[in-house]
PDB file of N, CA and C in Angstrom:
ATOM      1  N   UNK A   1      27.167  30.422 -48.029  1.00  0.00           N
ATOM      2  CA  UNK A   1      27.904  29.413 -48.761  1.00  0.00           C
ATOM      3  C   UNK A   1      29.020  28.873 -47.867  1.00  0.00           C
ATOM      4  N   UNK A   2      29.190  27.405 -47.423  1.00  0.00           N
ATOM      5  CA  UNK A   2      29.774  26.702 -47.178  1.00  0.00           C
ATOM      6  C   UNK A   2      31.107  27.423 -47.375  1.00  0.00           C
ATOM      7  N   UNK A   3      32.780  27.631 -47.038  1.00  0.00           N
ATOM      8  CA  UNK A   3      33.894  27.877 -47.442  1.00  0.00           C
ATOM      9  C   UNK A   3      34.586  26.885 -46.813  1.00  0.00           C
ATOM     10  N   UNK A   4      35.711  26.715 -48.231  1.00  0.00           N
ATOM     11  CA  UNK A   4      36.713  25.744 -47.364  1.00  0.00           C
ATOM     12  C   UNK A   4      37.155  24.928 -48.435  1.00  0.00           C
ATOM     13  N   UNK A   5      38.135  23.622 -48.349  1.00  0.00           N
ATOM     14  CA  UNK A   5      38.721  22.582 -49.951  1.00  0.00           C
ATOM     15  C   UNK A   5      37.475  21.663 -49.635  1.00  0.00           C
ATOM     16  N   UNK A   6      36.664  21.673 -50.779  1.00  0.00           N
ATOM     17  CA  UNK A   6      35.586  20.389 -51.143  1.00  0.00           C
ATOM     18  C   UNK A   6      35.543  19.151 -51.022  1.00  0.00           C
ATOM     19  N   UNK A   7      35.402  18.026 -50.938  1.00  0.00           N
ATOM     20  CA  UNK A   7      35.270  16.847 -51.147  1.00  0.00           C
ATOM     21  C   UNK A   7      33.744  16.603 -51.820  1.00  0.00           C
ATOM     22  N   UNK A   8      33.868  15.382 -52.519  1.00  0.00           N
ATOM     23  CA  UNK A   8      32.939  14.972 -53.392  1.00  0.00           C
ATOM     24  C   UNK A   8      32.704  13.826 -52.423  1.00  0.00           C
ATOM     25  N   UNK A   9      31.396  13.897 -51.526  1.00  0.00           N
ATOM     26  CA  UNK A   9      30.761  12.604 -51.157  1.00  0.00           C
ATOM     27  C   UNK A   9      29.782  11.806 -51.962  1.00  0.00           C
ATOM     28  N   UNK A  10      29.374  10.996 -51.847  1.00  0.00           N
ATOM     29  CA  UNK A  10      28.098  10.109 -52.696  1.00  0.00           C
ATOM     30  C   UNK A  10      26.950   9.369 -51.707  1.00  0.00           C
ATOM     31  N   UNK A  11      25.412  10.174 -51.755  1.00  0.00           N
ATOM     32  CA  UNK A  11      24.940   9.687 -50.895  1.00  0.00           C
ATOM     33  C   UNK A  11      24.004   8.237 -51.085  1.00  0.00           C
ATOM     34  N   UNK A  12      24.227   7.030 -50.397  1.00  0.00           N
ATOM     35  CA  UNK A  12      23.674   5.916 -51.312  1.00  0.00           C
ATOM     36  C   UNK A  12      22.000   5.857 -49.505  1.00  0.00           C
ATOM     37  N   UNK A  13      21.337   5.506 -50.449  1.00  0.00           N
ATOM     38  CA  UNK A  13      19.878   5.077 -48.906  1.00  0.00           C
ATOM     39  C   UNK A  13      19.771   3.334 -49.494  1.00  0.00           C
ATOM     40  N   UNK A  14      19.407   2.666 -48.349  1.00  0.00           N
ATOM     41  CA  UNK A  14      18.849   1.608 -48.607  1.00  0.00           C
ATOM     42  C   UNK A  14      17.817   1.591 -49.531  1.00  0.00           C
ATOM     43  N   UNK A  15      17.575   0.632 -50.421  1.00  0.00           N
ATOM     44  CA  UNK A  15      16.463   0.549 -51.496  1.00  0.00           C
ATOM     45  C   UNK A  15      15.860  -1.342 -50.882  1.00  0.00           C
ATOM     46  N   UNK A  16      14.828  -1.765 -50.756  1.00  0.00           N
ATOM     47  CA  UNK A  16      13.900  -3.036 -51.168  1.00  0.00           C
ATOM     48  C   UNK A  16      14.212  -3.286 -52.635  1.00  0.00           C
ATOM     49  N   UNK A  17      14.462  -4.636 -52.956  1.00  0.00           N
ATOM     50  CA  UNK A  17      14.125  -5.539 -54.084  1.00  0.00           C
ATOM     51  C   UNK A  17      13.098  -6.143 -53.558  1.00  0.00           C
ATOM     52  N   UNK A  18      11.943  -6.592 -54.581  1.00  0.00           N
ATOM     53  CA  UNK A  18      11.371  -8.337 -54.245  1.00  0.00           C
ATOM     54  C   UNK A  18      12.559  -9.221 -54.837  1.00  0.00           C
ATOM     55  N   UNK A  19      12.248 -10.181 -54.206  1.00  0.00           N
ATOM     56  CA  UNK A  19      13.006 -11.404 -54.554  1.00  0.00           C
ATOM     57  C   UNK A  19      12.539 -12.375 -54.784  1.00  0.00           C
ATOM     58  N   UNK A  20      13.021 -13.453 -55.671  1.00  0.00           N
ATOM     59  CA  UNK A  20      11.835 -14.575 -56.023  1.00  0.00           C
ATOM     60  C   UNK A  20      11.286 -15.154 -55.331  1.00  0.00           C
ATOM     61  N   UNK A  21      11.670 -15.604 -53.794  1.00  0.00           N
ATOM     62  CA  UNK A  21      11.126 -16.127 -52.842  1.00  0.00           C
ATOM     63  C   UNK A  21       9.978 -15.614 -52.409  1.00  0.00           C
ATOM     64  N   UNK A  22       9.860 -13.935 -52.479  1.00  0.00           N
ATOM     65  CA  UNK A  22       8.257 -13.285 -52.473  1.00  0.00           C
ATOM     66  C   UNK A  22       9.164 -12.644 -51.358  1.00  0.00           C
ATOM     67  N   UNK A  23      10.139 -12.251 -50.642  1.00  0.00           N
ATOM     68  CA  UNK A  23      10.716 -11.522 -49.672  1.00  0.00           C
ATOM     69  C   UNK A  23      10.960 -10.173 -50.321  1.00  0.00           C
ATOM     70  N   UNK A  24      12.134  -9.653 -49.475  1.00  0.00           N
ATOM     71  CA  UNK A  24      12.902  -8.436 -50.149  1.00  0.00           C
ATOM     72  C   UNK A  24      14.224  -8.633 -49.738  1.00  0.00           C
ATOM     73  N   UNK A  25      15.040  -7.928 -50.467  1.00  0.00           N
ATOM     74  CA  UNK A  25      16.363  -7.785 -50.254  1.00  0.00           C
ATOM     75  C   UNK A  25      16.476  -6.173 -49.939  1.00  0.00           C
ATOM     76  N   UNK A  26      17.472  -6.280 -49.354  1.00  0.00           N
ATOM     77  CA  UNK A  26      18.016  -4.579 -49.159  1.00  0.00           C
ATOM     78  C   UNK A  26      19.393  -4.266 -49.852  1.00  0.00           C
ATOM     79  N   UNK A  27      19.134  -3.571 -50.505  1.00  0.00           N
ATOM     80  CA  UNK A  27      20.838  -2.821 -51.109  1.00  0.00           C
ATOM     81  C   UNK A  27      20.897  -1.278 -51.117  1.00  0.00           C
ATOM     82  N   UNK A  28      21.636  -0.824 -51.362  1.00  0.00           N
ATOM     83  CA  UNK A  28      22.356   0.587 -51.409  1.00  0.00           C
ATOM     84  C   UNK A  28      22.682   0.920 -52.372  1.00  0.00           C
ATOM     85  N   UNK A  29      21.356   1.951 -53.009  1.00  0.00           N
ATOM     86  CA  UNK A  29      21.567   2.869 -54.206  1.00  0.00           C
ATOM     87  C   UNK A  29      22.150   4.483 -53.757  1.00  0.00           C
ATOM     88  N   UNK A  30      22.971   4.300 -55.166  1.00  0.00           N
ATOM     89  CA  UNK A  30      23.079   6.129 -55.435  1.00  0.00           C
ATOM     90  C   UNK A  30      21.811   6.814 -55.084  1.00  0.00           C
ATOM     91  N   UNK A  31      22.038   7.875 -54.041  1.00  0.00           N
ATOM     92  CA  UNK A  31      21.092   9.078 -54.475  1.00  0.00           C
ATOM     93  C   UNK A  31      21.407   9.841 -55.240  1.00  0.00           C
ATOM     94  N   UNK A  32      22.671  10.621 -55.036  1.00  0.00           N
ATOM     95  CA  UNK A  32      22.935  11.992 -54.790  1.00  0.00           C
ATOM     96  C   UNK A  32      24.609  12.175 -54.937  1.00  0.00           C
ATOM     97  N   UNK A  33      25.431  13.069 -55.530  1.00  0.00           N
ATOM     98  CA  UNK A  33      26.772  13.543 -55.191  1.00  0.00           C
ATOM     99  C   UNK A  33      27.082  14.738 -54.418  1.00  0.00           C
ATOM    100  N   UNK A  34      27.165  15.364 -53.421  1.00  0.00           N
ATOM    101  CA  UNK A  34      27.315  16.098 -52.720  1.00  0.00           C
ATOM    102  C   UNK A  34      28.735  16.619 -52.429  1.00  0.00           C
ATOM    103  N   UNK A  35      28.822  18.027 -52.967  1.00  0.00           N
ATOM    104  CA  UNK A  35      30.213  18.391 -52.674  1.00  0.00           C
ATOM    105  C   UNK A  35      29.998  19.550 -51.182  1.00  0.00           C
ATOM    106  N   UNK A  36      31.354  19.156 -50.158  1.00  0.00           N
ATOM    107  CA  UNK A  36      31.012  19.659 -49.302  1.00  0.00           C
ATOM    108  C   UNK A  36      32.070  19.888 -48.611  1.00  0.00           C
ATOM    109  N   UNK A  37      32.416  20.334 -47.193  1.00  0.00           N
ATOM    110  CA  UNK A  37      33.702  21.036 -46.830  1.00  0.00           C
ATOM    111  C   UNK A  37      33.528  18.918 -45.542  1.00  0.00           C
ATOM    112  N   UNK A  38      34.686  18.337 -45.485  1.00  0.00           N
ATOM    113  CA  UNK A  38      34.818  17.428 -44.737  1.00  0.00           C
ATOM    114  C   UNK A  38      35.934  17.220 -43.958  1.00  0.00           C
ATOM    115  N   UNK A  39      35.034  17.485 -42.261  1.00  0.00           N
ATOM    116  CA  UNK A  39      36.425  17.396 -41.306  1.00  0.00           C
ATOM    117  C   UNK A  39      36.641  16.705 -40.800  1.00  0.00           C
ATOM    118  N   UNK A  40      37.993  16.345 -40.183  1.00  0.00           N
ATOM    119  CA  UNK A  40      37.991  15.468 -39.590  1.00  0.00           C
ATOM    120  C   UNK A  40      38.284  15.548 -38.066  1.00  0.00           C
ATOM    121  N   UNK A  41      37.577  15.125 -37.597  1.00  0.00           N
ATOM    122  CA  UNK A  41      37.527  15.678 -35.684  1.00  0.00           C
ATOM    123  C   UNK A  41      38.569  15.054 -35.121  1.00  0.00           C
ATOM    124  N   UNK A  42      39.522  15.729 -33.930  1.00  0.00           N
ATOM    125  CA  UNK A  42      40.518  15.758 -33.652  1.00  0.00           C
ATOM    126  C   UNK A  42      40.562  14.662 -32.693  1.00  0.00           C
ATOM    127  N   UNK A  43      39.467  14.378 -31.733  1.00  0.00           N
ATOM    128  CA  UNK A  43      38.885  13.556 -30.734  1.00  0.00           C
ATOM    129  C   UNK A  43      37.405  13.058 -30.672  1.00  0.00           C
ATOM    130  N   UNK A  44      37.072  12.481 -30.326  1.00  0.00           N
ATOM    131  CA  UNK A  44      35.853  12.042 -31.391  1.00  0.00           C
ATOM    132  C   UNK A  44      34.508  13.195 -30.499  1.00  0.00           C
ATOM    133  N   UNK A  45      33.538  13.055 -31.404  1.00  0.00           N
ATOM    134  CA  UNK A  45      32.711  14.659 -30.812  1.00  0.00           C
ATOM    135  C   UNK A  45      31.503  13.425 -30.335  1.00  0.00           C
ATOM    136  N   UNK A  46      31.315  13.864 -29.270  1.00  0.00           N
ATOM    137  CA  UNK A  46      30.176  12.733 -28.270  1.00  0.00           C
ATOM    138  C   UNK A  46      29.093  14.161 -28.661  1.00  0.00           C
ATOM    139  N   UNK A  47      27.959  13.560 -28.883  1.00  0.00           N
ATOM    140  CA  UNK A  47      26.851  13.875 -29.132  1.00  0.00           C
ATOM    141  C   UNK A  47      25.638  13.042 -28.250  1.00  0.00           C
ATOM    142  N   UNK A  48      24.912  13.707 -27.516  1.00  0.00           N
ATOM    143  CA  UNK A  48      23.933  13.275 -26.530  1.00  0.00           C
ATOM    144  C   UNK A  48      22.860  13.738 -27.138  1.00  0.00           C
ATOM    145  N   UNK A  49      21.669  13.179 -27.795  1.00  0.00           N
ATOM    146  CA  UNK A  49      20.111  13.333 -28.037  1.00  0.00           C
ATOM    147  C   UNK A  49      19.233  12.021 -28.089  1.00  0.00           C
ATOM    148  N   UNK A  50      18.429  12.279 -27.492  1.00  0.00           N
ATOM    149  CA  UNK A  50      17.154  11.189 -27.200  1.00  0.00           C
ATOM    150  C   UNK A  50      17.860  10.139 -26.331  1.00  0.00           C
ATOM    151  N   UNK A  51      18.659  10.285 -25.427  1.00  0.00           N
ATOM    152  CA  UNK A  51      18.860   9.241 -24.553  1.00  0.00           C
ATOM    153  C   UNK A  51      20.147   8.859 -24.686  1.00  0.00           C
ATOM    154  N   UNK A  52      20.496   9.084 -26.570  1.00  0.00           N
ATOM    155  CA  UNK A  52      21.305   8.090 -26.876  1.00  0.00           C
ATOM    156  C   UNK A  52      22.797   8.933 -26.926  1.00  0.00           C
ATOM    157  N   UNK A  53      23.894   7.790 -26.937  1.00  0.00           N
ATOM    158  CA  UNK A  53      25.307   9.029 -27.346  1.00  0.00           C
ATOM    159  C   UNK A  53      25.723   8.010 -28.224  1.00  0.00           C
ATOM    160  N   UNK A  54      26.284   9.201 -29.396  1.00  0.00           N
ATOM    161  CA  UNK A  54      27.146   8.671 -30.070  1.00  0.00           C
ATOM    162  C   UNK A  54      28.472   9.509 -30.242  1.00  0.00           C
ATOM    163  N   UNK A  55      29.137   8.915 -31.331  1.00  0.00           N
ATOM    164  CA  UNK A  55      30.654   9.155 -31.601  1.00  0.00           C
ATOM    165  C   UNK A  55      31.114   9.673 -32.416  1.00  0.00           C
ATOM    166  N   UNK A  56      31.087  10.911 -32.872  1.00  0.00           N
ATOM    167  CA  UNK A  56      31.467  11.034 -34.337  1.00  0.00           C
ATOM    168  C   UNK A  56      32.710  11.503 -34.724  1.00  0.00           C
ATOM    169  N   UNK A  57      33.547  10.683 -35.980  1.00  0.00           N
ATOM    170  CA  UNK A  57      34.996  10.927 -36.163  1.00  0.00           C
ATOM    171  C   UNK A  57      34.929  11.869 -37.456  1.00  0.00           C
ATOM    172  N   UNK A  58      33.544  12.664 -38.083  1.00  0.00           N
ATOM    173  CA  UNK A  58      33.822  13.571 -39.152  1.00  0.00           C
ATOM    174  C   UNK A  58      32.932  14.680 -39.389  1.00  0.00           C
ATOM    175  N   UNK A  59      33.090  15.808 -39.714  1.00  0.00           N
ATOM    176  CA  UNK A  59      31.412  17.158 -40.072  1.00  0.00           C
ATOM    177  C   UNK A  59      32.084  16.587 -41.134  1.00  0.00           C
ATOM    178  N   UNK A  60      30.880  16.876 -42.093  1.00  0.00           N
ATOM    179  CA  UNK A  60      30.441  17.170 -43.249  1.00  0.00           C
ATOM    180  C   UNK A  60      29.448  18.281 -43.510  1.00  0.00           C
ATOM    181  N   UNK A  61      29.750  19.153 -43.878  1.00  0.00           N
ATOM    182  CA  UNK A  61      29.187  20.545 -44.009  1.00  0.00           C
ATOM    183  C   UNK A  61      28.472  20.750 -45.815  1.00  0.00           C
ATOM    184  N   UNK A  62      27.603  21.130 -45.902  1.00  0.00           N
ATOM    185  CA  UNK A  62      27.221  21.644 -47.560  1.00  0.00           C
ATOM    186  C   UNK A  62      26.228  22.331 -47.191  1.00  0.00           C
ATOM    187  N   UNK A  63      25.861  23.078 -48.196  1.00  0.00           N
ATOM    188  CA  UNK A  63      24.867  23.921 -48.461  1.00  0.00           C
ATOM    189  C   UNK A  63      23.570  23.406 -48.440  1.00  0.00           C
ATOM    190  N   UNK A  64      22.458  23.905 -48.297  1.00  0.00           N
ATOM    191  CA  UNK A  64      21.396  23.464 -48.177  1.00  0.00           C
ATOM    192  C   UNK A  64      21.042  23.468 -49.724  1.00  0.00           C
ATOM    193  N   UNK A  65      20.235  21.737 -49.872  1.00  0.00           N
ATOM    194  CA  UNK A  65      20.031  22.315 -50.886  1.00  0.00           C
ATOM    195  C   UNK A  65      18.076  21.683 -51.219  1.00  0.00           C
ATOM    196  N   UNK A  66      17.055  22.535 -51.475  1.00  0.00           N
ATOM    197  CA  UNK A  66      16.035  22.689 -51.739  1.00  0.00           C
ATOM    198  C   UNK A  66      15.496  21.350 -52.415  1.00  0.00           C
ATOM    199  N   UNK A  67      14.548  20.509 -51.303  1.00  0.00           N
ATOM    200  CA  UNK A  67      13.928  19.801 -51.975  1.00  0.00           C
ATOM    201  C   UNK A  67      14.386  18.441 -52.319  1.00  0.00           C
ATOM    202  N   UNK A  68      15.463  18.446 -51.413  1.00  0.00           N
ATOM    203  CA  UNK A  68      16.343  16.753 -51.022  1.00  0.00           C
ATOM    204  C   UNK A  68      16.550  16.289 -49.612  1.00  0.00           C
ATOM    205  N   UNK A  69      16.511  15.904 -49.677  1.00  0.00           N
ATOM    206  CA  UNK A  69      16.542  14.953 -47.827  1.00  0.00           C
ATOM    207  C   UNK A  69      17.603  14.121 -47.961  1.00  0.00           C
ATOM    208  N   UNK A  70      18.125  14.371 -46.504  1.00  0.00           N
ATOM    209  CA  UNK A  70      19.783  13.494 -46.308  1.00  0.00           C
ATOM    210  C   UNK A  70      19.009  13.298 -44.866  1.00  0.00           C
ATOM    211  N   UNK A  71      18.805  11.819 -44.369  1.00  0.00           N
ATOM    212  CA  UNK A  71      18.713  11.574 -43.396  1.00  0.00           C
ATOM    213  C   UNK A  71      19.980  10.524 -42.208  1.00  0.00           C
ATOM    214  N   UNK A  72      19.155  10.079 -40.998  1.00  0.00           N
ATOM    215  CA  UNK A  72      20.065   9.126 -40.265  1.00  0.00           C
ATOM    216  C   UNK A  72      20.298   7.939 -41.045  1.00  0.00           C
ATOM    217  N   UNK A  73      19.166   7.435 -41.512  1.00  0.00           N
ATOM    218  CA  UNK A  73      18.774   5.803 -42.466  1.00  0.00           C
ATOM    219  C   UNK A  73      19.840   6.196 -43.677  1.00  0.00           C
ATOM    220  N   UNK A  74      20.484   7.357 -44.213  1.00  0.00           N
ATOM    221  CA  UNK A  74      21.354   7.304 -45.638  1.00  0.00           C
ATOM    222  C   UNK A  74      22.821   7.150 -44.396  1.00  0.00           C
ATOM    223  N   UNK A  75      23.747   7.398 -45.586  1.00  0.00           N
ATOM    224  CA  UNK A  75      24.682   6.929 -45.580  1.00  0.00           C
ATOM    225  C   UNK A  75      25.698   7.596 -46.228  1.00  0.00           C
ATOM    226  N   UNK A  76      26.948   8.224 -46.328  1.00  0.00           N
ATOM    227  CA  UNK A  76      28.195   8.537 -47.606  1.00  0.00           C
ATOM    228  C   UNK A  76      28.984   7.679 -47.906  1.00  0.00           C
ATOM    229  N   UNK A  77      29.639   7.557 -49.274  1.00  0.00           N
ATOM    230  CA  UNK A  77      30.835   6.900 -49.354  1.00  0.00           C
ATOM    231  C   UNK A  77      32.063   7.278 -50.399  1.00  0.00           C
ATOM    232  N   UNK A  78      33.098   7.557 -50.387  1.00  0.00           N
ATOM    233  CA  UNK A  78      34.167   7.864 -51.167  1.00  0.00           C
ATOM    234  C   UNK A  78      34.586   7.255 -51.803  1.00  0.00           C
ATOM    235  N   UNK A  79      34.767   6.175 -52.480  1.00  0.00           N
ATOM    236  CA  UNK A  79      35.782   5.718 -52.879  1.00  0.00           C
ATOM    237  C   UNK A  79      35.712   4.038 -51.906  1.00  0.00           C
ATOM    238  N   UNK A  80      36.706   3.870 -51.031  1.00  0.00           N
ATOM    239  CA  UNK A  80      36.602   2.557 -50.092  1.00  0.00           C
ATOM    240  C   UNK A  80      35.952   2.725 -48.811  1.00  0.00           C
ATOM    241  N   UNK A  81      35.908   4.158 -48.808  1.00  0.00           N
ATOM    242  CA  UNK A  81      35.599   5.174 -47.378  1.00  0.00           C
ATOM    243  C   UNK A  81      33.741   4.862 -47.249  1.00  0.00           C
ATOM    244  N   UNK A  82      33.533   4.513 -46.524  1.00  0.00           N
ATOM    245  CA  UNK A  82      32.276   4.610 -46.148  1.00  0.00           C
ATOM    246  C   UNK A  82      31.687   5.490 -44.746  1.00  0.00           C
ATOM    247  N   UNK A  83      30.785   6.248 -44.679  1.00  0.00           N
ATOM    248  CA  UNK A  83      30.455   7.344 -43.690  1.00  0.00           C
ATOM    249  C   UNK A  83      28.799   6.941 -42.997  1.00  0.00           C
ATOM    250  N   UNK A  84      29.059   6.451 -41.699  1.00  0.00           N
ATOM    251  CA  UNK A  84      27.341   6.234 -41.264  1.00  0.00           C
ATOM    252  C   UNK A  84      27.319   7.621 -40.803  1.00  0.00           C
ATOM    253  N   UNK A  85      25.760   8.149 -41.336  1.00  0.00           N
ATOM    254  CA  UNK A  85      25.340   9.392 -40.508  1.00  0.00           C
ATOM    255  C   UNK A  85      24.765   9.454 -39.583  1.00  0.00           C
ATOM    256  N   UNK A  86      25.374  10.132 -38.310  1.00  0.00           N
ATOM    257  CA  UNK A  86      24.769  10.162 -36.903  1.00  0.00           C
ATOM    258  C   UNK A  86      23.546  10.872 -36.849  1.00  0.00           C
ATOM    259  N   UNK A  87      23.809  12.102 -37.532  1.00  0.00           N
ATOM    260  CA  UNK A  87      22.931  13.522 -37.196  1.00  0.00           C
ATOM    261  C   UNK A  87      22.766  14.063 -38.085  1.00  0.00           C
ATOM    262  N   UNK A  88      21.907  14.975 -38.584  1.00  0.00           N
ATOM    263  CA  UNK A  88      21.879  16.416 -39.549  1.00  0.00           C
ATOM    264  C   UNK A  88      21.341  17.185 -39.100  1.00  0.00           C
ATOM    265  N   UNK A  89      22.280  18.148 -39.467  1.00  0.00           N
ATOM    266  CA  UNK A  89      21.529  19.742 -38.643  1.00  0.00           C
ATOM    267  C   UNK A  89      21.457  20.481 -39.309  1.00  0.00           C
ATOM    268  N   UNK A  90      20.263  20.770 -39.437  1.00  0.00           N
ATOM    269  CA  UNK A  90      20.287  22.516 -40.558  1.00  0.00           C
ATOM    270  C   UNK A  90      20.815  23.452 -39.756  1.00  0.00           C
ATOM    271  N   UNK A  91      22.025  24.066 -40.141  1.00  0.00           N
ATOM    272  CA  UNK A  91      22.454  25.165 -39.433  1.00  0.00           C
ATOM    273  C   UNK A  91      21.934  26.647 -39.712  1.00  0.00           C
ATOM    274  N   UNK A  92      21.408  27.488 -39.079  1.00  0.00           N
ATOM    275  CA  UNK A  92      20.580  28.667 -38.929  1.00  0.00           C
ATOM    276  C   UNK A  92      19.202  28.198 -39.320  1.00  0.00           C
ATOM    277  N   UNK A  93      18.755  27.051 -38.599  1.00  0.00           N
ATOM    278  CA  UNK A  93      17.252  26.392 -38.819  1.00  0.00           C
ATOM    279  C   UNK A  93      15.961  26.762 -39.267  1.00  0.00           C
ATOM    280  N   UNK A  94      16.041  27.907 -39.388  1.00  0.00           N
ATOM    281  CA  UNK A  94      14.456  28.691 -40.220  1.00  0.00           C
ATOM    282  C   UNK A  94      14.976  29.182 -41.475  1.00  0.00           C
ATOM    283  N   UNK A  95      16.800  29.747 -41.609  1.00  0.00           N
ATOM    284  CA  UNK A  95      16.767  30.288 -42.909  1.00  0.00           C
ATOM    285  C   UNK A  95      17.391  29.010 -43.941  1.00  0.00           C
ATOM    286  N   UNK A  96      17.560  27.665 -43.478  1.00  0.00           N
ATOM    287  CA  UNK A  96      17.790  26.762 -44.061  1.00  0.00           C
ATOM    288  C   UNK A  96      18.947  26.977 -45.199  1.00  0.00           C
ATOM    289  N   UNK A  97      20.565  27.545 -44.729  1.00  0.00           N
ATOM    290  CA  UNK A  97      21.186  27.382 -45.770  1.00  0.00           C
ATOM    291  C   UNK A  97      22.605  26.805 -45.917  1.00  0.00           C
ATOM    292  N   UNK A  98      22.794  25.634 -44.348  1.00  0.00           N
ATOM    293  CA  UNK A  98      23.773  24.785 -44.988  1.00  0.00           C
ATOM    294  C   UNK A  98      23.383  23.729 -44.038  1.00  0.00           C
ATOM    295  N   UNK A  99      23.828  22.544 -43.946  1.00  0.00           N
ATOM    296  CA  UNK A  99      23.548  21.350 -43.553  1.00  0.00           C
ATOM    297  C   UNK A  99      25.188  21.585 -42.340  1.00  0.00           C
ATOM    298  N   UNK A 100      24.942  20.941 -40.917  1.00  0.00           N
ATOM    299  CA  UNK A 100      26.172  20.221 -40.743  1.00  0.00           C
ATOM    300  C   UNK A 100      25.992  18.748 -40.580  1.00  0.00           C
ATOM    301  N   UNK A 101      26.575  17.773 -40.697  1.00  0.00           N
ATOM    302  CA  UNK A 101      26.310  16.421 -40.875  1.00  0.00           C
ATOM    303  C   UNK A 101      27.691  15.690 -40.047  1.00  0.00           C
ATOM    304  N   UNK A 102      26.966  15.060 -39.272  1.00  0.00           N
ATOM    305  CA  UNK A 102      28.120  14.214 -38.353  1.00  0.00           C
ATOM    306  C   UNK A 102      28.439  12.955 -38.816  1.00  0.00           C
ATOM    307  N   UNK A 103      29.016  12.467 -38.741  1.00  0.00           N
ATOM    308  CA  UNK A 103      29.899  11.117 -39.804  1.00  0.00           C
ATOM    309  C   UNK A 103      29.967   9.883 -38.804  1.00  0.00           C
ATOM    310  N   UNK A 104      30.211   9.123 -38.726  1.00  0.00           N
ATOM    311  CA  UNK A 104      31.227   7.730 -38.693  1.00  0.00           C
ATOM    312  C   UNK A 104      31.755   7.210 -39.182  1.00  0.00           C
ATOM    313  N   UNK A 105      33.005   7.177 -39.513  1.00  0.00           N
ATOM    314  CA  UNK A 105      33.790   6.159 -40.409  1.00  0.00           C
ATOM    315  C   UNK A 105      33.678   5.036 -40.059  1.00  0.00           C
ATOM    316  N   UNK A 106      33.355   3.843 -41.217  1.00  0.00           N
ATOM    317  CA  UNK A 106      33.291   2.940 -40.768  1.00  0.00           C
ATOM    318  C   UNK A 106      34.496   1.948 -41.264  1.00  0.00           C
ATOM    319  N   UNK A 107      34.947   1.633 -40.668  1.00  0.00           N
ATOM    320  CA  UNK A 107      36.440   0.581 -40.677  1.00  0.00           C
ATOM    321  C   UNK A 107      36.183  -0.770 -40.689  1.00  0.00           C
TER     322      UNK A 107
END
């Protein structure tokens, strides 16, 4: 179990509309509320995989939880706070029992 003061994130994924034109639109539904331990990195944490680097200004830590998917394509948001997700890592990867999740604030 995760330890530490909680925060209540909200995870929204892109969703498709049709649209009358016969296209789609994209918007951002609720998945999910996720309470979880959220830090904030002191200097930003450079992360190197597949070629690429990124930047991340937050962990987000929670528990694993059975039978939900939090991917790169979702997203968090607080309140005005919005969070792009860099990464997810199941931490102790075979016994699957907390997530760490790298952030971006987006400003």
């Amino acid at each position: 179990m995760i330890r530490g003061p909680k925060t209540s994130l909200t995870l929204e994924r892109k969703t498709k509309t049709r649209d009358a034109a016969g296209g789609y639109t994209e918007t951002w539904a609720d998945v999910a509320e996720y309470k979880g331990v959220l830090c904030t990195l002191s200097g930003n944490e450079i992360l190197k995989y597949y070629k690429m680097t990124v930047e991340a200004t937050h962990n987000f830590y929670l528990d694993f939880i059975h039978g939900e998917t939090i991917t790169e394509q979702d997203r968090f948001y607080d309140g005005t706070r919005t969070f792009e997700i860099l990464f997810v890592n199941n931490i102790g990867a075979n016994q699957s029992k907390a997530l760490k999740i790298l952030l971006k604030e987006e400003t």
